[in-house]
PDB file of N, CA and C in Angstrom:
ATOM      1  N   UNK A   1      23.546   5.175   3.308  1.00  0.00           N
ATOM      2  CA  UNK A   1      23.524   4.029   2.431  1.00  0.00           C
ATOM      3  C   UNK A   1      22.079   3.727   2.041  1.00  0.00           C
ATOM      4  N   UNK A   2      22.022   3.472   0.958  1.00  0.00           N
ATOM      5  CA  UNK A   2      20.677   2.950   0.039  1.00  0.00           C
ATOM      6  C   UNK A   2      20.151   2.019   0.725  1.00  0.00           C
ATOM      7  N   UNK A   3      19.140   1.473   0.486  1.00  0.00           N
ATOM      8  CA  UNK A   3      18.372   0.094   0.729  1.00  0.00           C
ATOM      9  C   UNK A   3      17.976  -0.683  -0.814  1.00  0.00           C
ATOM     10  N   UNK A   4      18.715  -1.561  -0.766  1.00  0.00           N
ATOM     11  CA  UNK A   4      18.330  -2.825  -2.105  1.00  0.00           C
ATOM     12  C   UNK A   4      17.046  -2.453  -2.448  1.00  0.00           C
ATOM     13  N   UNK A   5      16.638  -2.540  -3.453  1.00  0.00           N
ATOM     14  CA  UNK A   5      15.372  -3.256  -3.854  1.00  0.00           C
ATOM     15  C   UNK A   5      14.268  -4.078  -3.381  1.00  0.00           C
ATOM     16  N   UNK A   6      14.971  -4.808  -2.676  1.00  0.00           N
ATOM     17  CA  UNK A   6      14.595  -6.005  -2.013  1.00  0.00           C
ATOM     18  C   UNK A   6      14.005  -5.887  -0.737  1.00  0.00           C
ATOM     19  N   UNK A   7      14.918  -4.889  -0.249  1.00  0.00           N
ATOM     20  CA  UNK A   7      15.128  -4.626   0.983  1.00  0.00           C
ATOM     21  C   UNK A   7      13.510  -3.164   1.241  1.00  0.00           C
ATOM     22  N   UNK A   8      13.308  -2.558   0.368  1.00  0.00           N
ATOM     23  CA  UNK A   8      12.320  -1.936  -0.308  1.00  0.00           C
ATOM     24  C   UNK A   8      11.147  -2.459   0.212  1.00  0.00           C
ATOM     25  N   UNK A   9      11.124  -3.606  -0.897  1.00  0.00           N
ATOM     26  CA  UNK A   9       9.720  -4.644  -1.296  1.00  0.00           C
ATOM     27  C   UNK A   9       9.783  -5.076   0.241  1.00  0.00           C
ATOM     28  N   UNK A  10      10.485  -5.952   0.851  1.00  0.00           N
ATOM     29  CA  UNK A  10      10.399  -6.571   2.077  1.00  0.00           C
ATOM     30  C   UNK A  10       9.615  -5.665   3.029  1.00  0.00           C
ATOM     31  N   UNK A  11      10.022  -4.316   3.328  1.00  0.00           N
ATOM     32  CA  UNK A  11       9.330  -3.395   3.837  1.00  0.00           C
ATOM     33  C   UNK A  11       8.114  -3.241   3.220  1.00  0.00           C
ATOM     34  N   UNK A  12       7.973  -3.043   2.404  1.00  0.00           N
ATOM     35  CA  UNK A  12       6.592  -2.360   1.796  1.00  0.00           C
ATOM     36  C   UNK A  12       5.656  -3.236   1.945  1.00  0.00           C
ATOM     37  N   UNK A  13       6.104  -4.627   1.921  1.00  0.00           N
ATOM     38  CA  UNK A  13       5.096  -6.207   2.295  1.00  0.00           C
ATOM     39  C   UNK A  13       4.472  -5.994   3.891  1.00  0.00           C
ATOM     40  N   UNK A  14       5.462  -5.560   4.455  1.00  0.00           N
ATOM     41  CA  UNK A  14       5.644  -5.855   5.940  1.00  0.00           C
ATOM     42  C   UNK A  14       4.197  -4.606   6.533  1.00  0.00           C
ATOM     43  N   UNK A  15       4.189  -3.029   5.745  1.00  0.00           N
ATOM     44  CA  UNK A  15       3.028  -2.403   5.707  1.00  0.00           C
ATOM     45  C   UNK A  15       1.980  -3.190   5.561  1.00  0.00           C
ATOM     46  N   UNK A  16       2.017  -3.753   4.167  1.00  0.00           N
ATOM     47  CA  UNK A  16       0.636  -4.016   3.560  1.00  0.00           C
ATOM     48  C   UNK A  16       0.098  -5.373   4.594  1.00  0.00           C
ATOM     49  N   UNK A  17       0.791  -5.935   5.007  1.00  0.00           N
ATOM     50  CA  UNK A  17       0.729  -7.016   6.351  1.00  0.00           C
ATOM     51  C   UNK A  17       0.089  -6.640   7.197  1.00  0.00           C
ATOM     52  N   UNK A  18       0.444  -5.897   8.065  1.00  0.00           N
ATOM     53  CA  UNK A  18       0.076  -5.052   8.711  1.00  0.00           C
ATOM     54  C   UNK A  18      -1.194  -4.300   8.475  1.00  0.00           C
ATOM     55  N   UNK A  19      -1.315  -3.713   7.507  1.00  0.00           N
ATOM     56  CA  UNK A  19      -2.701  -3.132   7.109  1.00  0.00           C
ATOM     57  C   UNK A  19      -4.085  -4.239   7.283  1.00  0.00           C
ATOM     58  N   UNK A  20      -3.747  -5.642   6.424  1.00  0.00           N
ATOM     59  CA  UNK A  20      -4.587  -6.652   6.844  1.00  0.00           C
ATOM     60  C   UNK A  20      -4.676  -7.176   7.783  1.00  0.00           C
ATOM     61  N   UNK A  21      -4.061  -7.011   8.954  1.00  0.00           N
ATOM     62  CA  UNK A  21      -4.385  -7.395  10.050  1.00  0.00           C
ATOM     63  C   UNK A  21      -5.107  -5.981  10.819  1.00  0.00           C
ATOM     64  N   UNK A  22      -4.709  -4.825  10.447  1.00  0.00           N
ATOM     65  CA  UNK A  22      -5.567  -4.018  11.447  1.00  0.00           C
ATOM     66  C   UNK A  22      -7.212  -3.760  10.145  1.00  0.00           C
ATOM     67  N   UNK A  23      -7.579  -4.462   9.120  1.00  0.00           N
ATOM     68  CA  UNK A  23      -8.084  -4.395   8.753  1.00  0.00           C
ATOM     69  C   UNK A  23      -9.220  -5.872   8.815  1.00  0.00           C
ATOM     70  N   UNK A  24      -8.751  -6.499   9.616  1.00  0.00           N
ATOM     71  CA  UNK A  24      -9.526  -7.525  10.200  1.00  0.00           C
ATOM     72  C   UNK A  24     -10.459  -6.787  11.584  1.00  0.00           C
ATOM     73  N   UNK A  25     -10.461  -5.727  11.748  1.00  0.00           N
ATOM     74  CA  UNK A  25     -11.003  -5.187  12.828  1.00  0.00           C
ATOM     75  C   UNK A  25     -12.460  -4.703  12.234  1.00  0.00           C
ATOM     76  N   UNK A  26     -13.088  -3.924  12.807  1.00  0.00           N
ATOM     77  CA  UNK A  26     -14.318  -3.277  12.631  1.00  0.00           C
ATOM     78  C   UNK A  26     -13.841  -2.509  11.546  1.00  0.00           C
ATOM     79  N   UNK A  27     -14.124  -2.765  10.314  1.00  0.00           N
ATOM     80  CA  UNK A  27     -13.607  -1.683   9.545  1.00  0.00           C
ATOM     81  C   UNK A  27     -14.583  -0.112   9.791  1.00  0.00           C
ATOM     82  N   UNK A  28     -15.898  -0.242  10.406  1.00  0.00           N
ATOM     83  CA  UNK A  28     -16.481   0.640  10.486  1.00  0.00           C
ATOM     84  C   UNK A  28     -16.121   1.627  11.205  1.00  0.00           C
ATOM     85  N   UNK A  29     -15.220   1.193  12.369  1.00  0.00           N
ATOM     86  CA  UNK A  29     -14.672   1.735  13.362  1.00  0.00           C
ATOM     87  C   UNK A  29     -13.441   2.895  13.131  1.00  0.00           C
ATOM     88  N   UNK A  30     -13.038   4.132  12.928  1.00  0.00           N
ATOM     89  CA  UNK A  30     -12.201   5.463  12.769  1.00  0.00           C
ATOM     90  C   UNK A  30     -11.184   4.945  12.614  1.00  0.00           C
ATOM     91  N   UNK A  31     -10.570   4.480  14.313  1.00  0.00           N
ATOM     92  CA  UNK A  31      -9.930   3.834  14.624  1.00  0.00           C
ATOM     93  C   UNK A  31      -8.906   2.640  13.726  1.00  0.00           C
ATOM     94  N   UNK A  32      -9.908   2.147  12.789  1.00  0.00           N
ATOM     95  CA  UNK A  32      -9.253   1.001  12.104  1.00  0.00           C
ATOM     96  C   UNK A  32      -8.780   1.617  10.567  1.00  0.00           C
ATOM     97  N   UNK A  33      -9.801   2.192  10.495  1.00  0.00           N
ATOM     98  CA  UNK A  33      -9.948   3.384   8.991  1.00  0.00           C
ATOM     99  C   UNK A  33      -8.398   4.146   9.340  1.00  0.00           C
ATOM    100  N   UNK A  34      -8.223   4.821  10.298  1.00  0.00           N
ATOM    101  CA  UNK A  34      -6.948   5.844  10.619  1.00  0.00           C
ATOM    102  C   UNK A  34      -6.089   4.762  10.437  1.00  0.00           C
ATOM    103  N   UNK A  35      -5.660   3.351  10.989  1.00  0.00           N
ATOM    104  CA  UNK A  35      -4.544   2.555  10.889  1.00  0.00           C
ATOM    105  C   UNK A  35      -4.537   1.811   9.745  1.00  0.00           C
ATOM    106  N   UNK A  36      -5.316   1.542   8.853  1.00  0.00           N
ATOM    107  CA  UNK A  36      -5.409   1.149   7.236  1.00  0.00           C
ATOM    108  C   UNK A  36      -5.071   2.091   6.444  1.00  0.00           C
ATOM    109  N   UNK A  37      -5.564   3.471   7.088  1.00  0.00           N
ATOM    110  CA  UNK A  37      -4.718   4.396   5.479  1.00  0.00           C
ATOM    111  C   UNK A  37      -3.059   4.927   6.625  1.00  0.00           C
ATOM    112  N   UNK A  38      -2.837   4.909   7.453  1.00  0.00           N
ATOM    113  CA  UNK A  38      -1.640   5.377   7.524  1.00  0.00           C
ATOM    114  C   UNK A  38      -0.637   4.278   7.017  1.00  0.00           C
ATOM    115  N   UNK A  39      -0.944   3.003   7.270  1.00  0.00           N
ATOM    116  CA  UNK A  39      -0.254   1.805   6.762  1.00  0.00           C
ATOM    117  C   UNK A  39      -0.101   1.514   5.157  1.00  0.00           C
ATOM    118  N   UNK A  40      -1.530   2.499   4.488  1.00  0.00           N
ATOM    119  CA  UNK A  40      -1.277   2.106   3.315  1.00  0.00           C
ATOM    120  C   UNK A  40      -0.097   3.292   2.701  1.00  0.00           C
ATOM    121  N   UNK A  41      -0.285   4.005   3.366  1.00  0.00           N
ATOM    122  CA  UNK A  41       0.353   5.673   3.257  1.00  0.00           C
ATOM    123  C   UNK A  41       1.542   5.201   3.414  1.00  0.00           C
ATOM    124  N   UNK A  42       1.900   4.335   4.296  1.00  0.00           N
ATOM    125  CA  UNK A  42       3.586   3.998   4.052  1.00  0.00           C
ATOM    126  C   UNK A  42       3.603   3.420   3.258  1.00  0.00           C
ATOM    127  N   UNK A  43       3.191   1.703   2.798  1.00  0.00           N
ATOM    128  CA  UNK A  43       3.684   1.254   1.950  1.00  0.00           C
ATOM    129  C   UNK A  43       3.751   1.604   1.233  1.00  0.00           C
ATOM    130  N   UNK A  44       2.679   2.387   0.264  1.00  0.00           N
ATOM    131  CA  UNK A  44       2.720   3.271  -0.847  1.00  0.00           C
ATOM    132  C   UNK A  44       4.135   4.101  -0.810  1.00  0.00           C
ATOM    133  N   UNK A  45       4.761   4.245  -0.063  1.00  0.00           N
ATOM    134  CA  UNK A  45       5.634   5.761   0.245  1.00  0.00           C
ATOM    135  C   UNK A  45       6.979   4.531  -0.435  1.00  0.00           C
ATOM    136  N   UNK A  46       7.467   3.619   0.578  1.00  0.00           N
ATOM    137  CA  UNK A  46       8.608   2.977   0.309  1.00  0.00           C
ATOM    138  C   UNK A  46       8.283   2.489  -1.036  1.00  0.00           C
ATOM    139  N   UNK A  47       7.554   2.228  -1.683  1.00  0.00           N
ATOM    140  CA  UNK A  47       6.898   1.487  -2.916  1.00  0.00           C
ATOM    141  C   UNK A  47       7.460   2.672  -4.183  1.00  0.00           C
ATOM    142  N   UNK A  48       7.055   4.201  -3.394  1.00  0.00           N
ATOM    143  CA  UNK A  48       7.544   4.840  -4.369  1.00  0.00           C
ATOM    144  C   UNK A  48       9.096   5.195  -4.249  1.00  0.00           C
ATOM    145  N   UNK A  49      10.126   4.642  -3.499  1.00  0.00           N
ATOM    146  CA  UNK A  49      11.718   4.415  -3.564  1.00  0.00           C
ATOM    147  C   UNK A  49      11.944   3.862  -4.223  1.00  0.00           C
ATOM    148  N   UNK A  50      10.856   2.806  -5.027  1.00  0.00           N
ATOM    149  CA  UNK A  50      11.988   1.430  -6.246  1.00  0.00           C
ATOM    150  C   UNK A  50      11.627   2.218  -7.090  1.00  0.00           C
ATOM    151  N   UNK A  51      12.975   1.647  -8.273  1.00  0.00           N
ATOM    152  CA  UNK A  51      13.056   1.965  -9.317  1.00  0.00           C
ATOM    153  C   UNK A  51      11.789   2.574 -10.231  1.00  0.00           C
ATOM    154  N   UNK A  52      11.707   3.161 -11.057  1.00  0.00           N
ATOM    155  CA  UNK A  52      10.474   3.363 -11.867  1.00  0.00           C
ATOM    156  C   UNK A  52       9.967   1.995 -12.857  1.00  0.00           C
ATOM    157  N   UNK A  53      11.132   1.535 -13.559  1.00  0.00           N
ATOM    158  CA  UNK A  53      10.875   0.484 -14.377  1.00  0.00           C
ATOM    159  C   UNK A  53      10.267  -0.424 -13.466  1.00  0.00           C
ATOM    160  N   UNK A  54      11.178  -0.693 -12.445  1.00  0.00           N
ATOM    161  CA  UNK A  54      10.284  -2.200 -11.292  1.00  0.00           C
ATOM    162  C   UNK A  54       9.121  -1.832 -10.860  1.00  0.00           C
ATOM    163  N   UNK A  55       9.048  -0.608 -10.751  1.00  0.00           N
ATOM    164  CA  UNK A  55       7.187  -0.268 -10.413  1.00  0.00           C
ATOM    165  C   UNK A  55       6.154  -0.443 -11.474  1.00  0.00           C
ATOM    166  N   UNK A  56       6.451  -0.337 -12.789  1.00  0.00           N
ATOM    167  CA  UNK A  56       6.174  -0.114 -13.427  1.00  0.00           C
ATOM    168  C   UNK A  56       5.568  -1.164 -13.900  1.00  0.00           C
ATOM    169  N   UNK A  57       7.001  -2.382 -13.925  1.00  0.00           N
ATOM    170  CA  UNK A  57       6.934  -3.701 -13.892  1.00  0.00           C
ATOM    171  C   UNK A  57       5.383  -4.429 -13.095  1.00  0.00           C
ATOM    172  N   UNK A  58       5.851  -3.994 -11.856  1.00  0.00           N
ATOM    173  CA  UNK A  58       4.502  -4.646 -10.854  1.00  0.00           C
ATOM    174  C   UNK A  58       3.539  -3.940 -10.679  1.00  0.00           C
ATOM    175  N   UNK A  59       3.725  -2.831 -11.349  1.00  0.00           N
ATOM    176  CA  UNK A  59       1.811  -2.290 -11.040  1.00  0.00           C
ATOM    177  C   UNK A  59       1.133  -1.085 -12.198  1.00  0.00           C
ATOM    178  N   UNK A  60       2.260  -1.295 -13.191  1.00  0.00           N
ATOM    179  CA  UNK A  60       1.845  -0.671 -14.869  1.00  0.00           C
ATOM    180  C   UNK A  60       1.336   1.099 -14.464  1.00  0.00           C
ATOM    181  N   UNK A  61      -0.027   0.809 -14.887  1.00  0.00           N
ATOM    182  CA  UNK A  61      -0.662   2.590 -15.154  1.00  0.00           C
ATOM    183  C   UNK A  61      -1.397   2.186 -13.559  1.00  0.00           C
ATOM    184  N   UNK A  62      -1.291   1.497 -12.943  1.00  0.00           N
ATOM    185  CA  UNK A  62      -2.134   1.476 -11.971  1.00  0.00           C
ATOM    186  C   UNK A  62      -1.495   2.684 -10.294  1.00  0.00           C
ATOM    187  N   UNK A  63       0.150   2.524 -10.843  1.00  0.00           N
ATOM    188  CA  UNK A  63       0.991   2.945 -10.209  1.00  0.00           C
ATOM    189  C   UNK A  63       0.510   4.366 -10.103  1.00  0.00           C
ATOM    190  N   UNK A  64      -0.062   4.872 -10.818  1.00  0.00           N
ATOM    191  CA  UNK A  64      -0.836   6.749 -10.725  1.00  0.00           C
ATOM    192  C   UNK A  64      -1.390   6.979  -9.782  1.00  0.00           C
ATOM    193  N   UNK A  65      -2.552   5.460  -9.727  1.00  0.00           N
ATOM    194  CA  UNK A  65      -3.739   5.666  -9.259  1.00  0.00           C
ATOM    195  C   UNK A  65      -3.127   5.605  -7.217  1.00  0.00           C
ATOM    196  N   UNK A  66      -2.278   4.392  -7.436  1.00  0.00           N
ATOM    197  CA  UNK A  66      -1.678   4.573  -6.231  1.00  0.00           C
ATOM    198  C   UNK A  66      -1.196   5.681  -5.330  1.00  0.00           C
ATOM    199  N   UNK A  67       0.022   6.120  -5.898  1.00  0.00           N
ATOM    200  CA  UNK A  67       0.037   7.071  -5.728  1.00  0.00           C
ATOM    201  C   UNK A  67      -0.858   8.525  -5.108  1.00  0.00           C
ATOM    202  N   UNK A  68      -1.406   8.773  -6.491  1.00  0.00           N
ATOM    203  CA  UNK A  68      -2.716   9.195  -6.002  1.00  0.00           C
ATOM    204  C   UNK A  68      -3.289   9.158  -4.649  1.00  0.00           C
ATOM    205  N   UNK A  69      -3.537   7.691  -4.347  1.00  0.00           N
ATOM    206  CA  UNK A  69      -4.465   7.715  -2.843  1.00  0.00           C
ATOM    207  C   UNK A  69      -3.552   7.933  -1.651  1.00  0.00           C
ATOM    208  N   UNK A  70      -2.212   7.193  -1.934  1.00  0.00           N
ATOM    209  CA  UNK A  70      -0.824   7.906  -0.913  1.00  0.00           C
ATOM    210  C   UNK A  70      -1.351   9.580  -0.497  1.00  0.00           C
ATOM    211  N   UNK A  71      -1.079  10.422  -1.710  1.00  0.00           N
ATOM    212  CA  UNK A  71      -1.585  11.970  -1.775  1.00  0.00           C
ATOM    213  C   UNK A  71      -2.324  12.447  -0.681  1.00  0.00           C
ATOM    214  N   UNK A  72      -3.931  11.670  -1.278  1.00  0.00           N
ATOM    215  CA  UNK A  72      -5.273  11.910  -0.328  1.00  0.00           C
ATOM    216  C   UNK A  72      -4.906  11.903   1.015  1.00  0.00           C
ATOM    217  N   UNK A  73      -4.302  10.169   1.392  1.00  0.00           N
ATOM    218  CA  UNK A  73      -4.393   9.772   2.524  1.00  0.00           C
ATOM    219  C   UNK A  73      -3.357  11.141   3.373  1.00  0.00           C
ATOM    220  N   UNK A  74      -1.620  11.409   2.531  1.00  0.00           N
ATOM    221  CA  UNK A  74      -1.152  11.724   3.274  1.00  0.00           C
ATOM    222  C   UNK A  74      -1.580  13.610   3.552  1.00  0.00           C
ATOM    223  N   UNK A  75      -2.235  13.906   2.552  1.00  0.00           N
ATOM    224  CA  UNK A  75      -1.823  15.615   2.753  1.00  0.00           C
ATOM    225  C   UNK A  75      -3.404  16.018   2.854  1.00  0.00           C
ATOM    226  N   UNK A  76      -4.816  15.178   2.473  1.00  0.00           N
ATOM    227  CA  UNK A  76      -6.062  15.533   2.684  1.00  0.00           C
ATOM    228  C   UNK A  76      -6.745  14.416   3.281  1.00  0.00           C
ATOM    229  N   UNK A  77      -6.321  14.031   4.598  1.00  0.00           N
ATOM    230  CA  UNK A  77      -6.504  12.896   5.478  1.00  0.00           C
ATOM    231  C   UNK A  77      -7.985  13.285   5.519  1.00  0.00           C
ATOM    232  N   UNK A  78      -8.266  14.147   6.229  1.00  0.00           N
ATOM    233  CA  UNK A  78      -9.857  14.217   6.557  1.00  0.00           C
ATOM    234  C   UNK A  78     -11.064  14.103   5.354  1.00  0.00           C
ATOM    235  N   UNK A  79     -10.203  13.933   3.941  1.00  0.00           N
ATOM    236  CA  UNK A  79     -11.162  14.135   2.890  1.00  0.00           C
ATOM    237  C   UNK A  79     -11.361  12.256   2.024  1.00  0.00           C
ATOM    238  N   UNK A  80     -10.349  11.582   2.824  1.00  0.00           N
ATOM    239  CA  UNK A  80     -10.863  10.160   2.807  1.00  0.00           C
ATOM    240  C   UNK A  80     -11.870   9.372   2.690  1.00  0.00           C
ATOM    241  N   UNK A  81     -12.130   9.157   1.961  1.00  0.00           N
ATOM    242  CA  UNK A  81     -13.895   8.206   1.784  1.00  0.00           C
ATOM    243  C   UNK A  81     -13.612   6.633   3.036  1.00  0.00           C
ATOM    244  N   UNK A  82     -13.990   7.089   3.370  1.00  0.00           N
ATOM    245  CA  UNK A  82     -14.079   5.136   4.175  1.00  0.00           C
ATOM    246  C   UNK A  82     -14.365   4.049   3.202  1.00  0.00           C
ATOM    247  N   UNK A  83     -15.663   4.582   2.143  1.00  0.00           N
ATOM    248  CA  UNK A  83     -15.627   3.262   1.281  1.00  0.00           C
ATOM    249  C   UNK A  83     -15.259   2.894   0.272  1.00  0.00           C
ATOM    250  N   UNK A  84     -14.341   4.124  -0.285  1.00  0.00           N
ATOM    251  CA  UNK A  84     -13.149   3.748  -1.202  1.00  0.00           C
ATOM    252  C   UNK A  84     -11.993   2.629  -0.167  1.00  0.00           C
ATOM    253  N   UNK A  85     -11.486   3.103   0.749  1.00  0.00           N
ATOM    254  CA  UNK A  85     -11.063   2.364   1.783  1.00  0.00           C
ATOM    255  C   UNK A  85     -11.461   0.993   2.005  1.00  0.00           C
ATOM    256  N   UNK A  86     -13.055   0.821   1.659  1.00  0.00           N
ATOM    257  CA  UNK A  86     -13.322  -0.319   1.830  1.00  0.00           C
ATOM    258  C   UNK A  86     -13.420  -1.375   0.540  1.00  0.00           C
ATOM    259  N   UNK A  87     -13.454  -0.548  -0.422  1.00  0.00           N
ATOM    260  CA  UNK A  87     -13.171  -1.068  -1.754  1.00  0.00           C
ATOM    261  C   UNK A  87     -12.049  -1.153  -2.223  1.00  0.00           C
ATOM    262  N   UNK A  88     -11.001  -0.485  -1.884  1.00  0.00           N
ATOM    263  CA  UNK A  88      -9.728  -1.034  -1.899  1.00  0.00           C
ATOM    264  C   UNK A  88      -9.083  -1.928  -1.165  1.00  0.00           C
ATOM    265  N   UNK A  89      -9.601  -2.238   0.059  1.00  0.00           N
ATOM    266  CA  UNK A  89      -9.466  -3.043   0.602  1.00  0.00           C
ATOM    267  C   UNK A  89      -9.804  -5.014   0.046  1.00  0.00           C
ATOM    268  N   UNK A  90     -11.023  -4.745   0.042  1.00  0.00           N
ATOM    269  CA  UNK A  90     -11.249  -5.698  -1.560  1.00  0.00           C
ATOM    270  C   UNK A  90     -10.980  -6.073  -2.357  1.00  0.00           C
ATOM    271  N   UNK A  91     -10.260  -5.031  -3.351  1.00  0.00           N
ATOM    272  CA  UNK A  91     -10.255  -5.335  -4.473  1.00  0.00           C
ATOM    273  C   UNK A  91      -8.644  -5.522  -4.846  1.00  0.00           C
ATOM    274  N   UNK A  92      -8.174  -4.364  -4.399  1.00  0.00           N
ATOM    275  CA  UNK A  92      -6.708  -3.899  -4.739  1.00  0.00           C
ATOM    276  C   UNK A  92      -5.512  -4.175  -3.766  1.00  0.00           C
ATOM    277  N   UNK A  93      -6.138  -4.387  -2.231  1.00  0.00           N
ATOM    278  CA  UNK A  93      -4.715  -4.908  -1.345  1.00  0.00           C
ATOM    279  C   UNK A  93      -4.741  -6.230  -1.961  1.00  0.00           C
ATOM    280  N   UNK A  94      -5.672  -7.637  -1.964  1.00  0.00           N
ATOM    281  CA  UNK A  94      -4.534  -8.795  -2.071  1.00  0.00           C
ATOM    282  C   UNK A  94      -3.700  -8.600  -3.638  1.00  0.00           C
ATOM    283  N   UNK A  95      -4.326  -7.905  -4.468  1.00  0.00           N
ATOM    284  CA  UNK A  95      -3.637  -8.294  -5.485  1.00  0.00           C
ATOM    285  C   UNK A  95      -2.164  -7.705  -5.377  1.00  0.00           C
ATOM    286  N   UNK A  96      -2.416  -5.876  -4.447  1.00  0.00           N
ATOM    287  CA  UNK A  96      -0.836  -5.749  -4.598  1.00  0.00           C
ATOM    288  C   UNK A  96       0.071  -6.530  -3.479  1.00  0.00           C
ATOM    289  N   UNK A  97      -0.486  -7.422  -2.534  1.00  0.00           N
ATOM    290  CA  UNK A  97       0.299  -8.004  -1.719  1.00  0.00           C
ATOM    291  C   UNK A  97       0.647  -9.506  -2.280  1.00  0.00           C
ATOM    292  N   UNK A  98      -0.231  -9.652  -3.080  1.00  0.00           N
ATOM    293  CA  UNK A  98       0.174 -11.073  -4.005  1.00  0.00           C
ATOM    294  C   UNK A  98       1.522 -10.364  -5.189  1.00  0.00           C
ATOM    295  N   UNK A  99       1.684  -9.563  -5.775  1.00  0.00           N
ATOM    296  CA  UNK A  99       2.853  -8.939  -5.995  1.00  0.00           C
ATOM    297  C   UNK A  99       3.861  -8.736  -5.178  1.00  0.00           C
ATOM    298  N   UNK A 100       4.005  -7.896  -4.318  1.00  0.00           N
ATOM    299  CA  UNK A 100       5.302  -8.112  -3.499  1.00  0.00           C
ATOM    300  C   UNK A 100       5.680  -9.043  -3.077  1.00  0.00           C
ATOM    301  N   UNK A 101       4.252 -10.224  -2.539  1.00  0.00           N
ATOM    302  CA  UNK A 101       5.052 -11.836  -1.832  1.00  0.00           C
ATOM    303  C   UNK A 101       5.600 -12.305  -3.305  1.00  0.00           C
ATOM    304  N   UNK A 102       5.329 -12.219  -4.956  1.00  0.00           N
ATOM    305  CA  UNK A 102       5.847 -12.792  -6.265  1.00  0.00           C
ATOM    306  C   UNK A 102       7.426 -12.252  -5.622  1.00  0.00           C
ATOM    307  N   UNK A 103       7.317 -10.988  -5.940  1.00  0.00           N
ATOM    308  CA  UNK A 103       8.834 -10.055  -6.117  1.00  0.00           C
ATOM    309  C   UNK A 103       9.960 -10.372  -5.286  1.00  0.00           C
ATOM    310  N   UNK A 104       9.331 -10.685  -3.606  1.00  0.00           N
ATOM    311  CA  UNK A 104      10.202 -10.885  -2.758  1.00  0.00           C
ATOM    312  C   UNK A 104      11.187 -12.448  -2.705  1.00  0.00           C
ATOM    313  N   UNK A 105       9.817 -13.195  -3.392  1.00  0.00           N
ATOM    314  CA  UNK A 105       9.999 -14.581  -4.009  1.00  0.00           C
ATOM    315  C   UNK A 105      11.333 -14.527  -4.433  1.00  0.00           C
ATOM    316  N   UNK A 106      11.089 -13.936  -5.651  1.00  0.00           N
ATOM    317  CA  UNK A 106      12.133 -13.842  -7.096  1.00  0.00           C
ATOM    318  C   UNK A 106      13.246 -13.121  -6.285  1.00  0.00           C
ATOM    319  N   UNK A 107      13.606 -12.775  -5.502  1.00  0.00           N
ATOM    320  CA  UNK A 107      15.049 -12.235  -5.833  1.00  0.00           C
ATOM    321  C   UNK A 107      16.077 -12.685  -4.280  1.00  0.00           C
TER     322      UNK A 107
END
């Protein structure tokens, strides 16, 4: 049996949650770097189960770029920048976690 939509997003929140809290740590530290991209590596993963239009919806052409770092993280782990890591961390987790808390809102 499938998982809703909803049921999706709820998960994929519950990663990116998770990521900010092990990202309250030393980010300098391997350790924290290894549990921020495997966390982002999931959410990204269930993120790519919804629909195309609803992705599309919540994260336009940006959805490539995502993707994309899913890729890096999952199949060229050792070729990870830490401070892309740390600039995404910045820039791009609250906004996509301010999206899923909208989405999970709405339905």
């Amino acid at each position: 049996m499938s998982r809703s939509e909803r049921e999706l997003l709820v998960e994929a929140l519950a990663h990116f949650d998770l990521l900010v809290r092990h990202a309250s740590g030393d980010i300098d530290d391997q350790l924290v770097i290894d549990a921020v991209c495997m966390r982002l590596s999931a959410g990204l993963e269930v993120l790519g189960r919804i629909g195309g239009d609803r992705r599309a919806a919540l994260f336009g052409d940006d959805w490539t770029l995502m993707w994309g770092m899913r890729n890096r993280i999952a199949h060229g782990y050792l070729l990870v920048d830490p401070e892309i890591i740390r600039r995404t961390l910045e820039a791009d987790i609250p906004v996509i976690v301010g999206r899923l808390r909208a989405a999970v809102a709405e339905r």
